[in-house]
N, C-alpha and C. Protein backbone atom coordinates (compact mmCIF):
# COMPACT_ATOMS: atom_id res chain seq x y z
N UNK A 1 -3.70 9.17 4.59
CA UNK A 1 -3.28 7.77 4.57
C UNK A 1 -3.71 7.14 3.25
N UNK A 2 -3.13 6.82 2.67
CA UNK A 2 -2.85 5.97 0.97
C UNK A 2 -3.96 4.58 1.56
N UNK A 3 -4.64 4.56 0.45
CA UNK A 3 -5.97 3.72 0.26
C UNK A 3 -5.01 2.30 0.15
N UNK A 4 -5.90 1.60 0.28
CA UNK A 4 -5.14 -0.41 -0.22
C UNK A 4 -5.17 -0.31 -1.87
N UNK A 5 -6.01 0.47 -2.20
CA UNK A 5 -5.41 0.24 -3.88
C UNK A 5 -4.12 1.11 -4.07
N UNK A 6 -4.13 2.74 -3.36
CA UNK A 6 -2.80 3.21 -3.15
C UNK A 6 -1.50 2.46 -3.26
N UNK A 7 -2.07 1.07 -2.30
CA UNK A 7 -0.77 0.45 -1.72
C UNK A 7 -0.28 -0.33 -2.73
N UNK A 8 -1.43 -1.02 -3.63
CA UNK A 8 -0.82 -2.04 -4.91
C UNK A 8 -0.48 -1.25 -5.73
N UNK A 9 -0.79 0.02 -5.74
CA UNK A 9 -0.74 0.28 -7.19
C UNK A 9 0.65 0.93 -6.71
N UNK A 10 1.25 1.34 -5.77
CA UNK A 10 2.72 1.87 -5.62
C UNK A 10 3.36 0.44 -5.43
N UNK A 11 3.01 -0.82 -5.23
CA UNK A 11 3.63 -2.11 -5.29
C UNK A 11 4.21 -2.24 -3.75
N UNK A 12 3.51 -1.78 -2.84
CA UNK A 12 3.93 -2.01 -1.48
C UNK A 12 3.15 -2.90 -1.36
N UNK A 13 1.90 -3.22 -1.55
CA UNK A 13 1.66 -5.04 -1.18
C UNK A 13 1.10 -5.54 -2.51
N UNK A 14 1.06 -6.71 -2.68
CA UNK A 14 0.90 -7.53 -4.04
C UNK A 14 -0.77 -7.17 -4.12
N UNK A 15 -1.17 -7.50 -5.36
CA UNK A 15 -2.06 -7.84 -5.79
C UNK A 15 -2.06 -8.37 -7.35
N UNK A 16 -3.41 -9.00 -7.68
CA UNK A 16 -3.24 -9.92 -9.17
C UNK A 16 -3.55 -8.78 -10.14
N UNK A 17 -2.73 -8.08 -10.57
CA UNK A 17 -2.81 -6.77 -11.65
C UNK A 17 -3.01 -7.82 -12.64
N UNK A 18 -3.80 -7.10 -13.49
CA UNK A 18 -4.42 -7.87 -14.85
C UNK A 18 -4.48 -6.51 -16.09
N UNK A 19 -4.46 -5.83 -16.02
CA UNK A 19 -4.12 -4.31 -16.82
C UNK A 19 -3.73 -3.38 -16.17
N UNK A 20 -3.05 -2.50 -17.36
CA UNK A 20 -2.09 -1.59 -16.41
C UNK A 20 -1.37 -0.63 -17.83
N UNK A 21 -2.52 1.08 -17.38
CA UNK A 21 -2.17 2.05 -18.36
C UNK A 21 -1.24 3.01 -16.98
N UNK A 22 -1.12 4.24 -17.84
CA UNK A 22 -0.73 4.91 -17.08
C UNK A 22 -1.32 5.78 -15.92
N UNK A 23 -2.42 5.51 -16.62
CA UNK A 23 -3.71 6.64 -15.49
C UNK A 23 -4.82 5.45 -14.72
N UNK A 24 -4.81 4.26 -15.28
CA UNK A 24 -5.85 2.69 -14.65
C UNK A 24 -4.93 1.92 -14.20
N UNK A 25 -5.81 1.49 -13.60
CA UNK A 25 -5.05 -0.23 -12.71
C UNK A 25 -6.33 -1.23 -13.06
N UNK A 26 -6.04 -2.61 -13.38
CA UNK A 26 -7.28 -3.73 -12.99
C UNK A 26 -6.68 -4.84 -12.48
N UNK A 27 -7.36 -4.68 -11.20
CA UNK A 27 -7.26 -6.45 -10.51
C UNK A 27 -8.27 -7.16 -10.22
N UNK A 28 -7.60 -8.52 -10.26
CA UNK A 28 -8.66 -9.23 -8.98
C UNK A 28 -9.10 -9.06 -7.92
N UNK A 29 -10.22 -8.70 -7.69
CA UNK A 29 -11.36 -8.51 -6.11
C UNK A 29 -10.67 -9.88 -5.65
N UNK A 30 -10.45 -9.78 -4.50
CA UNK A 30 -9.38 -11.16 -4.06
C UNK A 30 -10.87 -11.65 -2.93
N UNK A 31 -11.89 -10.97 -3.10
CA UNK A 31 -13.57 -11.87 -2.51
C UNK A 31 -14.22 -11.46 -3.79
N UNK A 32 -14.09 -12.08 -4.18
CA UNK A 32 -14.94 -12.15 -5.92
C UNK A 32 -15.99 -12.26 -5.44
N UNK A 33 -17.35 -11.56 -6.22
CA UNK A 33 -18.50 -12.53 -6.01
C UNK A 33 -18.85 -13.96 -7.08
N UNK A 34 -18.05 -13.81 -8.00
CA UNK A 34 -18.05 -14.76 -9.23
C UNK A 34 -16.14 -14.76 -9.94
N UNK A 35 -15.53 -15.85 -10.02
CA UNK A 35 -14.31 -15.93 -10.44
C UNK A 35 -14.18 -14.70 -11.51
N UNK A 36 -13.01 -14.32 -11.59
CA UNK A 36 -13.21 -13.27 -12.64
C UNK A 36 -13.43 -12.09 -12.02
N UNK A 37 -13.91 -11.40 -11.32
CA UNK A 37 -14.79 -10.40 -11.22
C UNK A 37 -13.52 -9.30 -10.42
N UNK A 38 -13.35 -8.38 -11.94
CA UNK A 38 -12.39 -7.32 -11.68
C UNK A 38 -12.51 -6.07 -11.08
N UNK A 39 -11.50 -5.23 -10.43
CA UNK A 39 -11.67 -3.78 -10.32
C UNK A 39 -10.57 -2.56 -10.94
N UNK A 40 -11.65 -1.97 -11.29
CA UNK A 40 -10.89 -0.96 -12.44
C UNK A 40 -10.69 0.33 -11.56
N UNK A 41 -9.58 0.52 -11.39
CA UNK A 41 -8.99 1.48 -10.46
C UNK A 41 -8.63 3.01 -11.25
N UNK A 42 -8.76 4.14 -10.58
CA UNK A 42 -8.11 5.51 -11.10
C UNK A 42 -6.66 5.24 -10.46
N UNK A 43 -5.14 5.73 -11.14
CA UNK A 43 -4.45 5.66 -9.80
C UNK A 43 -4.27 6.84 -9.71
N UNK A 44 -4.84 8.29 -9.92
CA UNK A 44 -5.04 8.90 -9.02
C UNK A 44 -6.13 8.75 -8.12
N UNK A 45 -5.68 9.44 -6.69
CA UNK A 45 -6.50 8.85 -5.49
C UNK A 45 -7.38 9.77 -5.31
N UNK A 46 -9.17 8.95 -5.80
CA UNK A 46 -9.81 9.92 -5.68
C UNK A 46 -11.25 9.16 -4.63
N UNK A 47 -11.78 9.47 -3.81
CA UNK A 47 -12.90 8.85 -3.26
C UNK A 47 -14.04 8.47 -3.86
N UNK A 48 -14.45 9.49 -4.46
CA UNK A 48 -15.77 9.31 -5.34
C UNK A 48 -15.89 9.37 -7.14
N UNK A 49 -16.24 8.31 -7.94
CA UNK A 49 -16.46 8.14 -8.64
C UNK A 49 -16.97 9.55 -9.85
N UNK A 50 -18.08 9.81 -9.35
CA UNK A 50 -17.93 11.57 -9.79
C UNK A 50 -16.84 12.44 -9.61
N UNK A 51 -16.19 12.49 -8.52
CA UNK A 51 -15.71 13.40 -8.28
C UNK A 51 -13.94 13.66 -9.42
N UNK A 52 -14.40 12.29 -10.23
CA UNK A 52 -12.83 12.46 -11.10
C UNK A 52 -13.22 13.33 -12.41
N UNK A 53 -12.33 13.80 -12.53
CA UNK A 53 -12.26 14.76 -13.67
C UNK A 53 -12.73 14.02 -15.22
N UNK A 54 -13.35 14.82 -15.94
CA UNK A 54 -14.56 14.11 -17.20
C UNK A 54 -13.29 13.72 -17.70
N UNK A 55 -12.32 13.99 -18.20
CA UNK A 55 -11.60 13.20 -19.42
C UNK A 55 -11.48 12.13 -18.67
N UNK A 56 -10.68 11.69 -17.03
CA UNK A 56 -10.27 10.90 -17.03
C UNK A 56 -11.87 9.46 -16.36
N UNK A 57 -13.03 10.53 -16.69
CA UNK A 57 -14.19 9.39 -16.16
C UNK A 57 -14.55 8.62 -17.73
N UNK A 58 -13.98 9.20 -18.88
CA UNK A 58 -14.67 9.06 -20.00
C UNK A 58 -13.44 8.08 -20.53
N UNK A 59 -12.26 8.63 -20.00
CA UNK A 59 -11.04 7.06 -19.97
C UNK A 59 -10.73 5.93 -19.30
N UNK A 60 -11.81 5.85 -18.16
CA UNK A 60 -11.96 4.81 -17.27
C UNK A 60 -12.59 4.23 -17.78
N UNK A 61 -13.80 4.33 -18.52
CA UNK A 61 -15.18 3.46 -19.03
C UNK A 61 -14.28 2.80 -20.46
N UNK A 62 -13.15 3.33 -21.18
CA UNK A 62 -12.78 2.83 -22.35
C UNK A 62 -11.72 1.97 -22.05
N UNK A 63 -11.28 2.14 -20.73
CA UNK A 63 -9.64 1.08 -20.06
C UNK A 63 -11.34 -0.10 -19.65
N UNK A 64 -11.90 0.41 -19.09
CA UNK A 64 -13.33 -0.75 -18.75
C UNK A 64 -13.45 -1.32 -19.79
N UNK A 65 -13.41 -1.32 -20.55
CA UNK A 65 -14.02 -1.74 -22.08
C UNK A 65 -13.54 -2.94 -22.45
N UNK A 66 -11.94 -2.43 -22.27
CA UNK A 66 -10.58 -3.31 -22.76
C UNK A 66 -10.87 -4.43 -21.74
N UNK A 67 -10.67 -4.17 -20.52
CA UNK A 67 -10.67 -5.45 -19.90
C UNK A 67 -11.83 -5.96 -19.88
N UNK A 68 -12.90 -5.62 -20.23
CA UNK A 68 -14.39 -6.12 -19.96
C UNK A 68 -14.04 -7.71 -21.38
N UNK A 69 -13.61 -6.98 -22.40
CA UNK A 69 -13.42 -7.82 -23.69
C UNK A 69 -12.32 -9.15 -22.94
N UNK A 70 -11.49 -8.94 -22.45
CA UNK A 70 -10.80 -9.99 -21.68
C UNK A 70 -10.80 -10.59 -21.29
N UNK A 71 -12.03 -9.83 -20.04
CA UNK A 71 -12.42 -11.21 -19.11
C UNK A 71 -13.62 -12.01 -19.80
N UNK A 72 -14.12 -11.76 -20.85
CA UNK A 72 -14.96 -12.22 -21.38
C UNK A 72 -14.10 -13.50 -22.31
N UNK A 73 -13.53 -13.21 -23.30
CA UNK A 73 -12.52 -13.84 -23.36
C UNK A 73 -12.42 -15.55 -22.52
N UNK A 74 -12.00 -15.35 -21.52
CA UNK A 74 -11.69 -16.46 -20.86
C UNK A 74 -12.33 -16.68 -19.47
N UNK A 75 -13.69 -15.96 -19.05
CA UNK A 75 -14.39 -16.84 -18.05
C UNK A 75 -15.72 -16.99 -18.89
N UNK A 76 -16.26 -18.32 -19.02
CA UNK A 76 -17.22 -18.18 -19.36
C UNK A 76 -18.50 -17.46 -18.99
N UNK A 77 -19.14 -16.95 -19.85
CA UNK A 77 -20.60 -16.00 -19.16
C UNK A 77 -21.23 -15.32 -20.10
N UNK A 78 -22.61 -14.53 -19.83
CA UNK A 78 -23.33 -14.21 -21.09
C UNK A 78 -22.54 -12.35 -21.21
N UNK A 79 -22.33 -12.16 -20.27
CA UNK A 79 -21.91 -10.67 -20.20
C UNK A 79 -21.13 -10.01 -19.05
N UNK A 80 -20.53 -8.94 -19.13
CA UNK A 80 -19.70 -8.43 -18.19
C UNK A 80 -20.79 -7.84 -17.30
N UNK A 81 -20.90 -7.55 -16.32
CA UNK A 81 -21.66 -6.57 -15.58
C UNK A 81 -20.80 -5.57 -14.91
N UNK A 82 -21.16 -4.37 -14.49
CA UNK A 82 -20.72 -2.89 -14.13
C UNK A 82 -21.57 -2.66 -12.63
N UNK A 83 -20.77 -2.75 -11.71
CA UNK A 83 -21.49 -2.04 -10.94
C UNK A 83 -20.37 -0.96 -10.46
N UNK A 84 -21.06 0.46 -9.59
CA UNK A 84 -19.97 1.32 -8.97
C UNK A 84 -20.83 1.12 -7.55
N UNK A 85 -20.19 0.92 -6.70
CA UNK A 85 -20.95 1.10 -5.47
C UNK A 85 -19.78 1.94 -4.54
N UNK A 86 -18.56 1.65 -4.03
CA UNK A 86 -18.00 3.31 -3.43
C UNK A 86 -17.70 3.10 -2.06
N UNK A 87 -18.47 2.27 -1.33
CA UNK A 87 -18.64 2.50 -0.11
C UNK A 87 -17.77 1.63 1.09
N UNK A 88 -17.11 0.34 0.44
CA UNK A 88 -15.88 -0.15 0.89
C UNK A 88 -14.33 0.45 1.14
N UNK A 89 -13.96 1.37 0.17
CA UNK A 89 -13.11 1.45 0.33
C UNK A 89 -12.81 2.93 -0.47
N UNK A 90 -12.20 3.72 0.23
CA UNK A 90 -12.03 5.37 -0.20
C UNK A 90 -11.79 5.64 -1.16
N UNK A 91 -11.97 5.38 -2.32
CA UNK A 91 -11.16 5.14 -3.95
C UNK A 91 -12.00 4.60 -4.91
N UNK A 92 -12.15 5.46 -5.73
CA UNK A 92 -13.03 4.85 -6.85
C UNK A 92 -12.52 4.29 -7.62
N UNK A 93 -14.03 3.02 -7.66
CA UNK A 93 -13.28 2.14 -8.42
C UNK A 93 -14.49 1.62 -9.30
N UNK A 94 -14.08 0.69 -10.15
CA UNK A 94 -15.62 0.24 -11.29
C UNK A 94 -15.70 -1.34 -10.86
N UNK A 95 -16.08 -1.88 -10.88
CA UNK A 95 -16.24 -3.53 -10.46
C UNK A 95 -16.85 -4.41 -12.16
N UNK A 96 -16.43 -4.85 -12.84
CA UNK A 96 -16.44 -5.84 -13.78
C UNK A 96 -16.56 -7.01 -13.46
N UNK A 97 -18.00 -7.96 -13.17
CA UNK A 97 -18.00 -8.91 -12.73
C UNK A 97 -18.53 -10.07 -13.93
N UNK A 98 -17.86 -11.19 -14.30
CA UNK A 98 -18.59 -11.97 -15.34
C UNK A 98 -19.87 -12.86 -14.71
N UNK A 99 -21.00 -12.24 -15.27
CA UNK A 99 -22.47 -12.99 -15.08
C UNK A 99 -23.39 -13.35 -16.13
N UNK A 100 -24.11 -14.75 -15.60
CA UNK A 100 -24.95 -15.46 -16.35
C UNK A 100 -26.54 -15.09 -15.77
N UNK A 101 -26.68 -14.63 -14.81
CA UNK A 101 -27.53 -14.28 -14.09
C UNK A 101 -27.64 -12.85 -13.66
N UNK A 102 -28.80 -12.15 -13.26
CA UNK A 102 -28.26 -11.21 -12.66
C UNK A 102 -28.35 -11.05 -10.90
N UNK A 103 -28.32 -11.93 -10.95
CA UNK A 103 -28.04 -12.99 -9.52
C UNK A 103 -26.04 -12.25 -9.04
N UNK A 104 -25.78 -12.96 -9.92
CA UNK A 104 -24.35 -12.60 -10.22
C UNK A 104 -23.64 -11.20 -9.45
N UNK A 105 -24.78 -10.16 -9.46
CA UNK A 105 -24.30 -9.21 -9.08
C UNK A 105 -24.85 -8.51 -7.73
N UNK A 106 -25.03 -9.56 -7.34
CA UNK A 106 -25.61 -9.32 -5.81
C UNK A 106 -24.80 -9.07 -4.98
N UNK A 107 -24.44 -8.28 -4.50
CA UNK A 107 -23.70 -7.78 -3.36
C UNK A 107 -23.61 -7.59 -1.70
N UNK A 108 -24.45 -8.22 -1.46
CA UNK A 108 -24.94 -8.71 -0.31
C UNK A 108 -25.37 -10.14 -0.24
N UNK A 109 -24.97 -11.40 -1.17
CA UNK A 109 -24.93 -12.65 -1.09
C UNK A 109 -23.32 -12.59 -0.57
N UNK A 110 -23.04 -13.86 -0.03
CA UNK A 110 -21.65 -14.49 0.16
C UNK A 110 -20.31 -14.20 -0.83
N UNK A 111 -18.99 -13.87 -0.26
CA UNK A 111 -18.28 -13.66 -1.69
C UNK A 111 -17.52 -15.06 -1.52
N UNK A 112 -16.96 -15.55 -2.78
CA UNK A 112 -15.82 -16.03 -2.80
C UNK A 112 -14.63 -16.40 -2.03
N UNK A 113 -14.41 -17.46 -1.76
CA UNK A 113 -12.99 -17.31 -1.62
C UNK A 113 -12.00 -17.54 -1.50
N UNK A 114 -11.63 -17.52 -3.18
CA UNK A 114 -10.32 -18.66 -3.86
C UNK A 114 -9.09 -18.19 -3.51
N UNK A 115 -7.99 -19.38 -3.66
CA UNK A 115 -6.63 -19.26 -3.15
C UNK A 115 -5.74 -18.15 -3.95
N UNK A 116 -4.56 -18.03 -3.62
CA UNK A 116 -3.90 -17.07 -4.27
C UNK A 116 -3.65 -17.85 -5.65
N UNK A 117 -3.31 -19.11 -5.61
CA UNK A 117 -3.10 -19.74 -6.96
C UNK A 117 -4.39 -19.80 -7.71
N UNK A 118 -4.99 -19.60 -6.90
CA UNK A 118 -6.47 -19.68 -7.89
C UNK A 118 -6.99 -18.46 -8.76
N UNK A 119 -6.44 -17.67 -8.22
CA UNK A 119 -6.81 -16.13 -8.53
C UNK A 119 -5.70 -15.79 -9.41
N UNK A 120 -4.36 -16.18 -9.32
CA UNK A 120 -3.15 -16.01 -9.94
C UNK A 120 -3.45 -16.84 -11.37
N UNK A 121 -3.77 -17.71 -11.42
CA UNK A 121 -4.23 -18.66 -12.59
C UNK A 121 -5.28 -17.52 -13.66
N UNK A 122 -6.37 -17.03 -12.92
CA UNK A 122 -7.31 -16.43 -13.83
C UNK A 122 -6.62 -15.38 -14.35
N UNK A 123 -5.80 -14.27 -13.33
CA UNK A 123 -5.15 -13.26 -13.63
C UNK A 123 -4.28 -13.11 -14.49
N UNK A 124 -3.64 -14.56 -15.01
CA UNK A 124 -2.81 -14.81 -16.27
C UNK A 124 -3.31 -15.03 -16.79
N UNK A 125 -4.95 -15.76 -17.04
CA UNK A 125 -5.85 -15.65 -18.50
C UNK A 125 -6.14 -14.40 -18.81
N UNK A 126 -6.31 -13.60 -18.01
CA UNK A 126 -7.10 -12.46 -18.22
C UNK A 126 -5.84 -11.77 -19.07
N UNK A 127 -4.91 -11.30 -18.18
CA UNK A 127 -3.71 -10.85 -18.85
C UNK A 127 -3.64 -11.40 -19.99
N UNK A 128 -3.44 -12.05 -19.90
CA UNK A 128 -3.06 -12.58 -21.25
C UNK A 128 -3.84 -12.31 -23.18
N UNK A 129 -5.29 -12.33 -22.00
CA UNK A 129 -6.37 -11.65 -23.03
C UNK A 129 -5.93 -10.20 -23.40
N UNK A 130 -5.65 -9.73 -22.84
CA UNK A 130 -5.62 -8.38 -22.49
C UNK A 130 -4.64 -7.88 -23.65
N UNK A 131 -3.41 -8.86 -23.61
CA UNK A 131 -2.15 -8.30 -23.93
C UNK A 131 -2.36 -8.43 -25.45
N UNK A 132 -3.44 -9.93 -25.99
CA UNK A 132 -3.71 -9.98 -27.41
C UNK A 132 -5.09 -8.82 -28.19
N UNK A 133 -4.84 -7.75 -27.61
CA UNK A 133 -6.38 -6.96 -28.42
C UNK A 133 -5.54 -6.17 -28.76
C-alpha cells in the first residue's frame, strides 16, 4: 500500500509541493511545528532513511540544501534545522524546520495548525525562492 507521500507525489491527493527534482519532492508538513517547516521526500518509496542507496542519500542532503536556502529566504529565523525522525510515516523523509530557538524543534510540543490558504501563501514564497537560485 503506497505511503501518503506515495499519494502526493503520484498527485492523487494535493499537497503544497514547494520543490520538485526528479528523484525529491518538498512540501509543507500541513502540522508544522513552526510556519515553514518542510519535508524533503525520496520519491522512491523507501521506509528508512539509511536504507536508501548512498548516491541517492548524498542527493537528498544537496536537494536539502536548495530548499533549506529558500525557506530561509522568506521565513524569518536564525537557521534551518534538520531533523530525521522516521517513525510517523513509512517513508523517508528529512524535516527542514525554520528556528530561532532550539525550542523550535521539539517534537513532542503542540503542532500548528494553519489553513490551506495559509500554507498555500508560504508555499508560493518558498517556491518562488526556490525557482530564483
Amino acid at each position: 500500500m503506497p505511503s501518503i507521500f506515495s499519494k502526493i507525489i503520484s498527485r492523487e491527493i494535493p499537497g503544497h509541493i514547494v520543490a520538485e527534482d526528479e528523484r525529491f519532492i518538498a512540501i509543507l508538513d500541513i502540522m508544522p511545528l513552526v510556519m515553514g517547516h518542510v519535508l524533503i521526500i525520496p520519491k522512491k518509496e523507501v521506509d528508512y532513511i539509511f536504507d536508501i542507496d548512498d548516491d541517492s542519500l548524498g542527493a537528498i542532503n544537496v536537494f536539502s540544501k536548495k530548499v533549506a536556502h529558500a525557506i530561509k529566504k522568506v521565513v524569518p529565523c536564525k537557521r534551518i534545522g534538520v531533523a530525521v525522525i522516521g517513525l510517523e510515516v513509512p517513508h523517508a523523509h528529512i524535516h527542514l524546520i525554520p528556528m530561532n530557538t532550539v525550542s523550535d524543534l521539539n517534537f513532542s510540543r503542540e503542532k500548528l495548525k494553519p489553513s490551506q490558504v495559509e500554507l498555500e501563501v508560504v508555499a508560493n514564497k518558498i517556491r518562488k525562492a526556490y525557482g530564483e537560485q
